[in-house]
PDB file of N, CA and C in Angstrom:
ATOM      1  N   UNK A   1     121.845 107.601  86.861  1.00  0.00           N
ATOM      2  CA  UNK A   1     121.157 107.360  88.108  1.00  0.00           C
ATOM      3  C   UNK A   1     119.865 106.605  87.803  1.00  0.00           C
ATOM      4  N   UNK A   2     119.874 105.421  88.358  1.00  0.00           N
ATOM      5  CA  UNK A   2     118.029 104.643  88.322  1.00  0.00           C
ATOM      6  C   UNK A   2     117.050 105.283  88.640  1.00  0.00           C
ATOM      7  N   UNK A   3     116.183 105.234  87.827  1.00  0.00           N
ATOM      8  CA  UNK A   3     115.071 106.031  87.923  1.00  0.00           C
ATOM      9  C   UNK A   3     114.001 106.036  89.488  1.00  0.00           C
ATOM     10  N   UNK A   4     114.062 104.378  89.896  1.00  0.00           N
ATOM     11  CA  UNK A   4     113.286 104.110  91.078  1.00  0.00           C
ATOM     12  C   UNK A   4     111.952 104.497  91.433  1.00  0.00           C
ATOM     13  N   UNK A   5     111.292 104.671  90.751  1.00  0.00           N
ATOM     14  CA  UNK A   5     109.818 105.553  90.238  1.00  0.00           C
ATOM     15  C   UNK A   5     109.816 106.964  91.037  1.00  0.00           C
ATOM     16  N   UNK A   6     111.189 107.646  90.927  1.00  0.00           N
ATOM     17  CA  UNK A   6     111.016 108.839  91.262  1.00  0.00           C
ATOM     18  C   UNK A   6     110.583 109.826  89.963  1.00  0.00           C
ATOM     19  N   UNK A   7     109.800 110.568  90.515  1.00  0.00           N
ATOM     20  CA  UNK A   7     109.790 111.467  88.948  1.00  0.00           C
ATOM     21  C   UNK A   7     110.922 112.445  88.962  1.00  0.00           C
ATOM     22  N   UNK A   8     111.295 112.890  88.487  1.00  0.00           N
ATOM     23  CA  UNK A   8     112.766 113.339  87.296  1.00  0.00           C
ATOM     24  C   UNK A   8     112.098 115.326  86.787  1.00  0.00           C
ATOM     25  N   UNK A   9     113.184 115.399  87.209  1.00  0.00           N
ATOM     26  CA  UNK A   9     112.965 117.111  86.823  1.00  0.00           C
ATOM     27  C   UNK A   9     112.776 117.556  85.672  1.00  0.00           C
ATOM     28  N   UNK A  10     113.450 116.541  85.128  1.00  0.00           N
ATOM     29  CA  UNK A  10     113.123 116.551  83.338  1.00  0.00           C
ATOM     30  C   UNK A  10     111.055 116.423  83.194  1.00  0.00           C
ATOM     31  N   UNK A  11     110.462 115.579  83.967  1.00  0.00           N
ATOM     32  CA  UNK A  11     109.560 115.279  84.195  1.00  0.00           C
ATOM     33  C   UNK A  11     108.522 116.301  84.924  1.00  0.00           C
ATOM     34  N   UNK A  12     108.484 117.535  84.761  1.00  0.00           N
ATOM     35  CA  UNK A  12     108.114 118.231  85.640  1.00  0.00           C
ATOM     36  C   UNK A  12     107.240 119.356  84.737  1.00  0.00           C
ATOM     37  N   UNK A  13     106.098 119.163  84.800  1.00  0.00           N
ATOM     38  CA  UNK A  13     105.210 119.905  83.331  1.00  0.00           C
ATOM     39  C   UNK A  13     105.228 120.776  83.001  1.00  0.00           C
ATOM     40  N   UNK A  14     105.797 121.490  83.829  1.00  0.00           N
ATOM     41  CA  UNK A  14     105.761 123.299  83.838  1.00  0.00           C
ATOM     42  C   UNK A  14     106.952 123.881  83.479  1.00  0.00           C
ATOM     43  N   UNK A  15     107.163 124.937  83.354  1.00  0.00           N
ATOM     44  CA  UNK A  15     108.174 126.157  83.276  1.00  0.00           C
ATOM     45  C   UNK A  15     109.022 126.357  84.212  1.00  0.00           C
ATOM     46  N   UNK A  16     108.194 126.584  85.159  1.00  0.00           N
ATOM     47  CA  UNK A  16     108.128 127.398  86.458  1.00  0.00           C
ATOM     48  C   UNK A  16     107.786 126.332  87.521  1.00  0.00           C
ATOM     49  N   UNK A  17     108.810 125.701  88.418  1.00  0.00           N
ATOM     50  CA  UNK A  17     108.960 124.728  89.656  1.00  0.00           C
ATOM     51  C   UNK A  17     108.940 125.384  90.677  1.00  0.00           C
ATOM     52  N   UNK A  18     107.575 125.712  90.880  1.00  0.00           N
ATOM     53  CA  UNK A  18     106.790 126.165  92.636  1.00  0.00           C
ATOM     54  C   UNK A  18     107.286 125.225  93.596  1.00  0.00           C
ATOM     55  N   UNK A  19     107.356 125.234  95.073  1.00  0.00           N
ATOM     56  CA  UNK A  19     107.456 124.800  96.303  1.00  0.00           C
ATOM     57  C   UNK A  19     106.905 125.742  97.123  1.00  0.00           C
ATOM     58  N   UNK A  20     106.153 125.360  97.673  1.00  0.00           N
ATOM     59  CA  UNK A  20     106.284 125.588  99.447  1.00  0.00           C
ATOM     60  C   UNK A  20     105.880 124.975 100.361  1.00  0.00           C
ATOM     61  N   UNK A  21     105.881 125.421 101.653  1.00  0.00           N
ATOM     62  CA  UNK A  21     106.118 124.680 102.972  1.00  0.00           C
ATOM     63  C   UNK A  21     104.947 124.893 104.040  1.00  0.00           C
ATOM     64  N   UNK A  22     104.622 124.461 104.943  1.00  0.00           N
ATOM     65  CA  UNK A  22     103.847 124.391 106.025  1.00  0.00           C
ATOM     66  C   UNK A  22     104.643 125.587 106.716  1.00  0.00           C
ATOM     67  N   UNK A  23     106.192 125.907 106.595  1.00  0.00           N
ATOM     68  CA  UNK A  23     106.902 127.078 107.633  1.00  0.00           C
ATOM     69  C   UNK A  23     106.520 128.260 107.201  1.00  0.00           C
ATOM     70  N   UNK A  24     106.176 128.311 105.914  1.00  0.00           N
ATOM     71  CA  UNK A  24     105.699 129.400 105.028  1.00  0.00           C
ATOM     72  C   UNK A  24     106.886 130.030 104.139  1.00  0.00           C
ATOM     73  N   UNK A  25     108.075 128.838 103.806  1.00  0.00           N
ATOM     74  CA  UNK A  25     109.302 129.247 103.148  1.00  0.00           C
ATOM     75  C   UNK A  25     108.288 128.710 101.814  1.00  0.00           C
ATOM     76  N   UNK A  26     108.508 129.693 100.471  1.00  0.00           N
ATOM     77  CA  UNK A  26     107.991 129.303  99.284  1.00  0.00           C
ATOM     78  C   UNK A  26     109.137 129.946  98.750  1.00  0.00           C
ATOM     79  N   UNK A  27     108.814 129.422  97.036  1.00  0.00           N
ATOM     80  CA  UNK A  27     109.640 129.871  95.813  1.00  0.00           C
ATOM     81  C   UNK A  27     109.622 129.101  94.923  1.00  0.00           C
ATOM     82  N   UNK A  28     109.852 129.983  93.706  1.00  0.00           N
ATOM     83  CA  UNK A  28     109.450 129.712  92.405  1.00  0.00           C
ATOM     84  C   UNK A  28     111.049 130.080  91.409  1.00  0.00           C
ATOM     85  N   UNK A  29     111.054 128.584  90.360  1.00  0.00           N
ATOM     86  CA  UNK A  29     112.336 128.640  90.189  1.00  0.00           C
ATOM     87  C   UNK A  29     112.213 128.069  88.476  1.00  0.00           C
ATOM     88  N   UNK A  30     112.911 128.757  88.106  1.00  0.00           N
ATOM     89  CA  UNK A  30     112.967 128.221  86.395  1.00  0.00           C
ATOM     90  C   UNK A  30     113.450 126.679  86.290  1.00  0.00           C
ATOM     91  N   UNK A  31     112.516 126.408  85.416  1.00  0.00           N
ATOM     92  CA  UNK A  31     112.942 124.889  85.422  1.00  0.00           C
ATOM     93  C   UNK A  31     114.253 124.515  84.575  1.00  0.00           C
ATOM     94  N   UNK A  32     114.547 125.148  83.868  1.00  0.00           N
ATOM     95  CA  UNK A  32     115.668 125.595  82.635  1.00  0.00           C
ATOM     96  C   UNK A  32     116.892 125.609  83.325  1.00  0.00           C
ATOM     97  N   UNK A  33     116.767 126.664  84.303  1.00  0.00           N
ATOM     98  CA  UNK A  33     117.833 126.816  85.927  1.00  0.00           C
ATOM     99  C   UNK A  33     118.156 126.016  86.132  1.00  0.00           C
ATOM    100  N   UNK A  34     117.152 124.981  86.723  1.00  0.00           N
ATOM    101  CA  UNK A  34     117.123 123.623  87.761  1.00  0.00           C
ATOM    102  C   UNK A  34     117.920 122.849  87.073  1.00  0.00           C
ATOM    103  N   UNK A  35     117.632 122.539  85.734  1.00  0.00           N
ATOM    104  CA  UNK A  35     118.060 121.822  84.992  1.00  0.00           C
ATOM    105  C   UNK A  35     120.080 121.920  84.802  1.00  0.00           C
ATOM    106  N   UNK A  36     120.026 123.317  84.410  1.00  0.00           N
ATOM    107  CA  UNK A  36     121.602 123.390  83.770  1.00  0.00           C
ATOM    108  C   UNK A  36     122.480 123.122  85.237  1.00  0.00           C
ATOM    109  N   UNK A  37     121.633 123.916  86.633  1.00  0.00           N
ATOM    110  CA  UNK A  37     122.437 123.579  87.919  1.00  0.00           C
ATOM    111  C   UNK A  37     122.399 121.991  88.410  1.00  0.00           C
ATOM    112  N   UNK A  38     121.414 121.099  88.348  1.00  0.00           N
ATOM    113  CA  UNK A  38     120.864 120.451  89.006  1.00  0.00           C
ATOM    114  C   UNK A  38     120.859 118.984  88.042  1.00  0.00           C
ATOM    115  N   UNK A  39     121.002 118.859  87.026  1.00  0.00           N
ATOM    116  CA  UNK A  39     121.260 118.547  85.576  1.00  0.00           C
ATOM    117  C   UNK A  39     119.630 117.696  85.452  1.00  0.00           C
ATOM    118  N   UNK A  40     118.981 117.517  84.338  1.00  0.00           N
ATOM    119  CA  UNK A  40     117.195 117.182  84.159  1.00  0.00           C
ATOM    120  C   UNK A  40     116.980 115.677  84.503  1.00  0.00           C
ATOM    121  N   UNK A  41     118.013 114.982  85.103  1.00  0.00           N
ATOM    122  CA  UNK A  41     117.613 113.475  85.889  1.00  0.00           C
ATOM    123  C   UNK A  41     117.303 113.518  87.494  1.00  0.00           C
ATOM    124  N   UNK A  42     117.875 114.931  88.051  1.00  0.00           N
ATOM    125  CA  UNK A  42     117.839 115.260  89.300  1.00  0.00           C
ATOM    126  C   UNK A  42     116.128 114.583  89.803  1.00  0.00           C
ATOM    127  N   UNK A  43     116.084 113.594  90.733  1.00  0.00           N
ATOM    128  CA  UNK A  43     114.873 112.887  91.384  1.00  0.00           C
ATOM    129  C   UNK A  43     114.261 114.224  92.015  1.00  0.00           C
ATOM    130  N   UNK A  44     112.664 114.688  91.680  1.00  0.00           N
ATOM    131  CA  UNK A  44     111.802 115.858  92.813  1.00  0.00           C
ATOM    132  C   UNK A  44     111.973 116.003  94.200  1.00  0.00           C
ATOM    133  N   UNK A  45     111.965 114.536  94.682  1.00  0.00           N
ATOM    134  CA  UNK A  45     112.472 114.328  96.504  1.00  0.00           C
ATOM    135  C   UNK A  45     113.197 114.855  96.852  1.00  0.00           C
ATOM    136  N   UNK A  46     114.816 114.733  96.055  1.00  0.00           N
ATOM    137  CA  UNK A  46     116.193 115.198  95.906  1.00  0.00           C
ATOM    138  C   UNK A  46     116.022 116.678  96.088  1.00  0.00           C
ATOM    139  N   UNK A  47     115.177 117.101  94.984  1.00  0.00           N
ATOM    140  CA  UNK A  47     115.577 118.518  94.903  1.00  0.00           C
ATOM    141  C   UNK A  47     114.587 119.064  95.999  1.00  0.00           C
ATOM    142  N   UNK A  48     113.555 119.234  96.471  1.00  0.00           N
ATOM    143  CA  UNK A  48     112.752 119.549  96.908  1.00  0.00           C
ATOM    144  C   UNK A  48     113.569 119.982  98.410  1.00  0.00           C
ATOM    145  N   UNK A  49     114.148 118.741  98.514  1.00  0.00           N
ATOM    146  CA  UNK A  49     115.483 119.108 100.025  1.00  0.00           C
ATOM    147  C   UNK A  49     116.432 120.155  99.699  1.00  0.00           C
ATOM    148  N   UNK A  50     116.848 120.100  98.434  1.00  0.00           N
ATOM    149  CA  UNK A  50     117.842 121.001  98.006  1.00  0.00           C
ATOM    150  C   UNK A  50     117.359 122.520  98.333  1.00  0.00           C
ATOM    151  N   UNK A  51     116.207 123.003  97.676  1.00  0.00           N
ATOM    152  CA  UNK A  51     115.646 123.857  97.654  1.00  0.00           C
ATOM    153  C   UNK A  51     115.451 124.601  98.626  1.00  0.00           C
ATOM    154  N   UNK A  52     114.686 123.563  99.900  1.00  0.00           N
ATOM    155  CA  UNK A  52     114.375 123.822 101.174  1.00  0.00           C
ATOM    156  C   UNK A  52     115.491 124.818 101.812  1.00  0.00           C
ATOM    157  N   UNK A  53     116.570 123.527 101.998  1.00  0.00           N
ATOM    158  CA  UNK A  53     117.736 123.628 102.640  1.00  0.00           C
ATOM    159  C   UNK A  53     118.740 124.980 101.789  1.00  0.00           C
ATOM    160  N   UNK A  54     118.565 125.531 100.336  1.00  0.00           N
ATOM    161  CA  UNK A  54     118.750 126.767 100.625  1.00  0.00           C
ATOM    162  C   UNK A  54     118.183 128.039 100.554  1.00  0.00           C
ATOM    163  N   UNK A  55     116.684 127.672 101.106  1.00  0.00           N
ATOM    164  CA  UNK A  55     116.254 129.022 101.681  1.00  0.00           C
ATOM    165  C   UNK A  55     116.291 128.662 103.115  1.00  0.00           C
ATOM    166  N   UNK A  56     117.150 127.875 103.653  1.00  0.00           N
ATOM    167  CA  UNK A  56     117.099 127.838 105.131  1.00  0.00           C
ATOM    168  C   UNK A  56     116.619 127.265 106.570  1.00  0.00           C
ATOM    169  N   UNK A  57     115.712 125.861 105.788  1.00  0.00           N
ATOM    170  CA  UNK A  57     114.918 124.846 106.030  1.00  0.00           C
ATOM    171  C   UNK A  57     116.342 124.340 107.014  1.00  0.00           C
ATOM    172  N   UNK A  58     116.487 124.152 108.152  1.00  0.00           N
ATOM    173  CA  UNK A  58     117.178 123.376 109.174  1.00  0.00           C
ATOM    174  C   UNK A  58     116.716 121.805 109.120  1.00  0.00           C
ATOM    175  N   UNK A  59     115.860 121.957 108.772  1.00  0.00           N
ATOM    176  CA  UNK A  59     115.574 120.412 108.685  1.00  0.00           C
ATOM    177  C   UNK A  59     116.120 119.777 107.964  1.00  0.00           C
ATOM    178  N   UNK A  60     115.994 120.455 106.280  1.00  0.00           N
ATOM    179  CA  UNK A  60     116.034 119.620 105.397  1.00  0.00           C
ATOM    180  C   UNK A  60     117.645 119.629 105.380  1.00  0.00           C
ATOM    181  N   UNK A  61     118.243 120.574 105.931  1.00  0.00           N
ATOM    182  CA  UNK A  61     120.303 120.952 106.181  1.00  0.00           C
ATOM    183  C   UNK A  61     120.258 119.549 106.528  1.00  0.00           C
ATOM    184  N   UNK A  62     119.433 119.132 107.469  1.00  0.00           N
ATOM    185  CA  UNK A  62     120.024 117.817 108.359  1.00  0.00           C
ATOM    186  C   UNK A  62     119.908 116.439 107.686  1.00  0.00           C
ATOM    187  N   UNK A  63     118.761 116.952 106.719  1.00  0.00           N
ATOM    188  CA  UNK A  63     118.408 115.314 106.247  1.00  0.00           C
ATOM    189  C   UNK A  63     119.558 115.405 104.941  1.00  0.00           C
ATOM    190  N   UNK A  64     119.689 115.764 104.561  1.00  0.00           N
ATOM    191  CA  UNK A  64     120.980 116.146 103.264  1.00  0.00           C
ATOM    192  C   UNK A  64     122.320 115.702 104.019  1.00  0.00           C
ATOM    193  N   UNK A  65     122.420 116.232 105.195  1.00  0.00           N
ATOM    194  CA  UNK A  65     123.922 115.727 105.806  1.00  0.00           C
ATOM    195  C   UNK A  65     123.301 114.665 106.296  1.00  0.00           C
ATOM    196  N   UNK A  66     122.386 113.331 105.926  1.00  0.00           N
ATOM    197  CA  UNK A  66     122.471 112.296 106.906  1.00  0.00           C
ATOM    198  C   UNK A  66     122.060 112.625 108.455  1.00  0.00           C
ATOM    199  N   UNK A  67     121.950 113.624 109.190  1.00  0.00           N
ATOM    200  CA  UNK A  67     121.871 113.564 110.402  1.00  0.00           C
ATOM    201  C   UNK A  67     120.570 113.194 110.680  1.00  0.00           C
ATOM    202  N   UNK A  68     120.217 112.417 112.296  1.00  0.00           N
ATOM    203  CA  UNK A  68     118.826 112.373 112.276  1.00  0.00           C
ATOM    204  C   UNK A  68     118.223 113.509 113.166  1.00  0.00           C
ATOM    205  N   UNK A  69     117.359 113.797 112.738  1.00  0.00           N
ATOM    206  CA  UNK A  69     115.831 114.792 113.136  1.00  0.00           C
ATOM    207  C   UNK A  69     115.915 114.489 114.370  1.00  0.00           C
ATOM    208  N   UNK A  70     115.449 115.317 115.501  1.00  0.00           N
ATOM    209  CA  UNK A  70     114.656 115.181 116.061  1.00  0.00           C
ATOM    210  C   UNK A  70     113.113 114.821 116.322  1.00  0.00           C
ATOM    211  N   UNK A  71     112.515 113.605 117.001  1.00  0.00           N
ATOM    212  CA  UNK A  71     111.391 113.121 116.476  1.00  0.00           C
ATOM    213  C   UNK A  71     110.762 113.161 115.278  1.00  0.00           C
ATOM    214  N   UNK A  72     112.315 112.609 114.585  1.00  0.00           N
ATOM    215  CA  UNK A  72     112.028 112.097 112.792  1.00  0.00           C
ATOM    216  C   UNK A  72     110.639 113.207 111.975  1.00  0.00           C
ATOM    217  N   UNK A  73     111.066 114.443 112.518  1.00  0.00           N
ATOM    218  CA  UNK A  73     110.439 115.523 112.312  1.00  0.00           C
ATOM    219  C   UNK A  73     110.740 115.545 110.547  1.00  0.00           C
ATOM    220  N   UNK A  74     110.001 115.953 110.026  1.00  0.00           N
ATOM    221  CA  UNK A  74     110.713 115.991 108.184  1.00  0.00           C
ATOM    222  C   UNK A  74     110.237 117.248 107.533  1.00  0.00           C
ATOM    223  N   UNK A  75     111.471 117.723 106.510  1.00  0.00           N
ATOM    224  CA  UNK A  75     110.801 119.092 105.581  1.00  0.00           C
ATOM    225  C   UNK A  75     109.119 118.894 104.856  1.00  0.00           C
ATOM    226  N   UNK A  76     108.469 119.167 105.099  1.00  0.00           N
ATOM    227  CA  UNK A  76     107.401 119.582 104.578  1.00  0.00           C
ATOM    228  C   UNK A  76     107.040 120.092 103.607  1.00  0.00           C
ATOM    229  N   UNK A  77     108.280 120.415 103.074  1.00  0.00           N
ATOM    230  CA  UNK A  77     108.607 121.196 101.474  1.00  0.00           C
ATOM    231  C   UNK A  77     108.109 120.106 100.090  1.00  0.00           C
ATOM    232  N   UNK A  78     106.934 120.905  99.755  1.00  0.00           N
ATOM    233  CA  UNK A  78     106.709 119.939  98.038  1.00  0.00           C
ATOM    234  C   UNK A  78     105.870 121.058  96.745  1.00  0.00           C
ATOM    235  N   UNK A  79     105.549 120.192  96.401  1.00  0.00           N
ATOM    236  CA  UNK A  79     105.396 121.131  94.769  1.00  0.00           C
ATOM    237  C   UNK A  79     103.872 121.196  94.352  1.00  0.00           C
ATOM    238  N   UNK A  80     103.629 122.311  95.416  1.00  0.00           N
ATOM    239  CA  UNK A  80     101.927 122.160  95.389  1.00  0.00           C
ATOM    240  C   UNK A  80     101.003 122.188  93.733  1.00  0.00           C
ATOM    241  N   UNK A  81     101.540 122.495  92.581  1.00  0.00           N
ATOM    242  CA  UNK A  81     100.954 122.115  90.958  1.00  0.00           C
ATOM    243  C   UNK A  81     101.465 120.742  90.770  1.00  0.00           C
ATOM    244  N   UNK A  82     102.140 120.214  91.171  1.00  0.00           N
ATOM    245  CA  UNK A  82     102.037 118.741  90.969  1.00  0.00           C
ATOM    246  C   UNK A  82     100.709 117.992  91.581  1.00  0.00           C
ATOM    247  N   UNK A  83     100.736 118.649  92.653  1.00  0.00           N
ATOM    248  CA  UNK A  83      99.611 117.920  93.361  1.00  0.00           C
ATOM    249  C   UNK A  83      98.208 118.296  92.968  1.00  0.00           C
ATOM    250  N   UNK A  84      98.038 119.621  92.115  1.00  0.00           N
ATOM    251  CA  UNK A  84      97.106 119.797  91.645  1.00  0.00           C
ATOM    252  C   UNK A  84      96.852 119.342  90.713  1.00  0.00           C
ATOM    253  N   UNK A  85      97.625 119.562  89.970  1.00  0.00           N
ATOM    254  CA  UNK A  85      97.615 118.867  88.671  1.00  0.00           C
ATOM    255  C   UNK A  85      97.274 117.270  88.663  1.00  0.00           C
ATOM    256  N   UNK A  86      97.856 116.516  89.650  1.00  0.00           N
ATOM    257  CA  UNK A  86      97.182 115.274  89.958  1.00  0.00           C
ATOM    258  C   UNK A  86      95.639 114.932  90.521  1.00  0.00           C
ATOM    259  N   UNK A  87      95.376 115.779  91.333  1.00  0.00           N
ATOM    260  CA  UNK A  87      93.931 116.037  91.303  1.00  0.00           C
ATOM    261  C   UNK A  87      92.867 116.484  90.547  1.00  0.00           C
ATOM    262  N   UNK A  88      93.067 117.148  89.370  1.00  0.00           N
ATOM    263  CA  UNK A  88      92.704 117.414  88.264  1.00  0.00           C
ATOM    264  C   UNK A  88      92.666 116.494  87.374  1.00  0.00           C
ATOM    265  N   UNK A  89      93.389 115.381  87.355  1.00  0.00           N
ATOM    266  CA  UNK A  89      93.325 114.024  86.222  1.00  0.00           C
ATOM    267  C   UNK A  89      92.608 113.275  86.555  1.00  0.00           C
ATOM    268  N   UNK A  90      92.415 113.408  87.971  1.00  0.00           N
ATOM    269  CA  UNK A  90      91.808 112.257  88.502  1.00  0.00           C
ATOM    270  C   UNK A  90      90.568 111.697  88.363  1.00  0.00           C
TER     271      UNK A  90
END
């Protein structure tokens, strides 16, 4: 799969791959896991829907099947130590 400047799960600094959401769906998932299910090229975007969608994110169900949103509404689901961690380099 082309990389496309997505970052790559393989790419992911930690152990332990946090998410959560504005709905207040969170979780914390071995990256080791992610990897053997998900295999370590899996794109963050990719999975981040994955994730969502199975703790139950309706949204992200829809954007995975292609369907469109209602007022292109979108999962909100991301990986709040990435983002710290980017603010911290900065």
């Amino acid at each position: 799969m082309p990389r496309n400047a997505a970052v790559l799960l393989i790419d992911y600094p930690l152990a332990k791959v946090r998410v959560t959401c504005r709905c207040g769906r969170e979780g914390r998932f071995s990256k080791d896991a992610l990897i053997r299910r998900s295999g370590e090229r899996e794109p963050l975007p990719a999975l981040r829907l994955k994730l969502a969608a199975g703790m139950g994110c309706s949204i992200a169900e829809s954007t995975l099947a292609g369907e469109t949103v209602p007022g292109f509404e979108q999962c909100q689901m991301h990986y709040p130590d990435l983002m710290a961690r980017k603010n911290r380099e900065s």
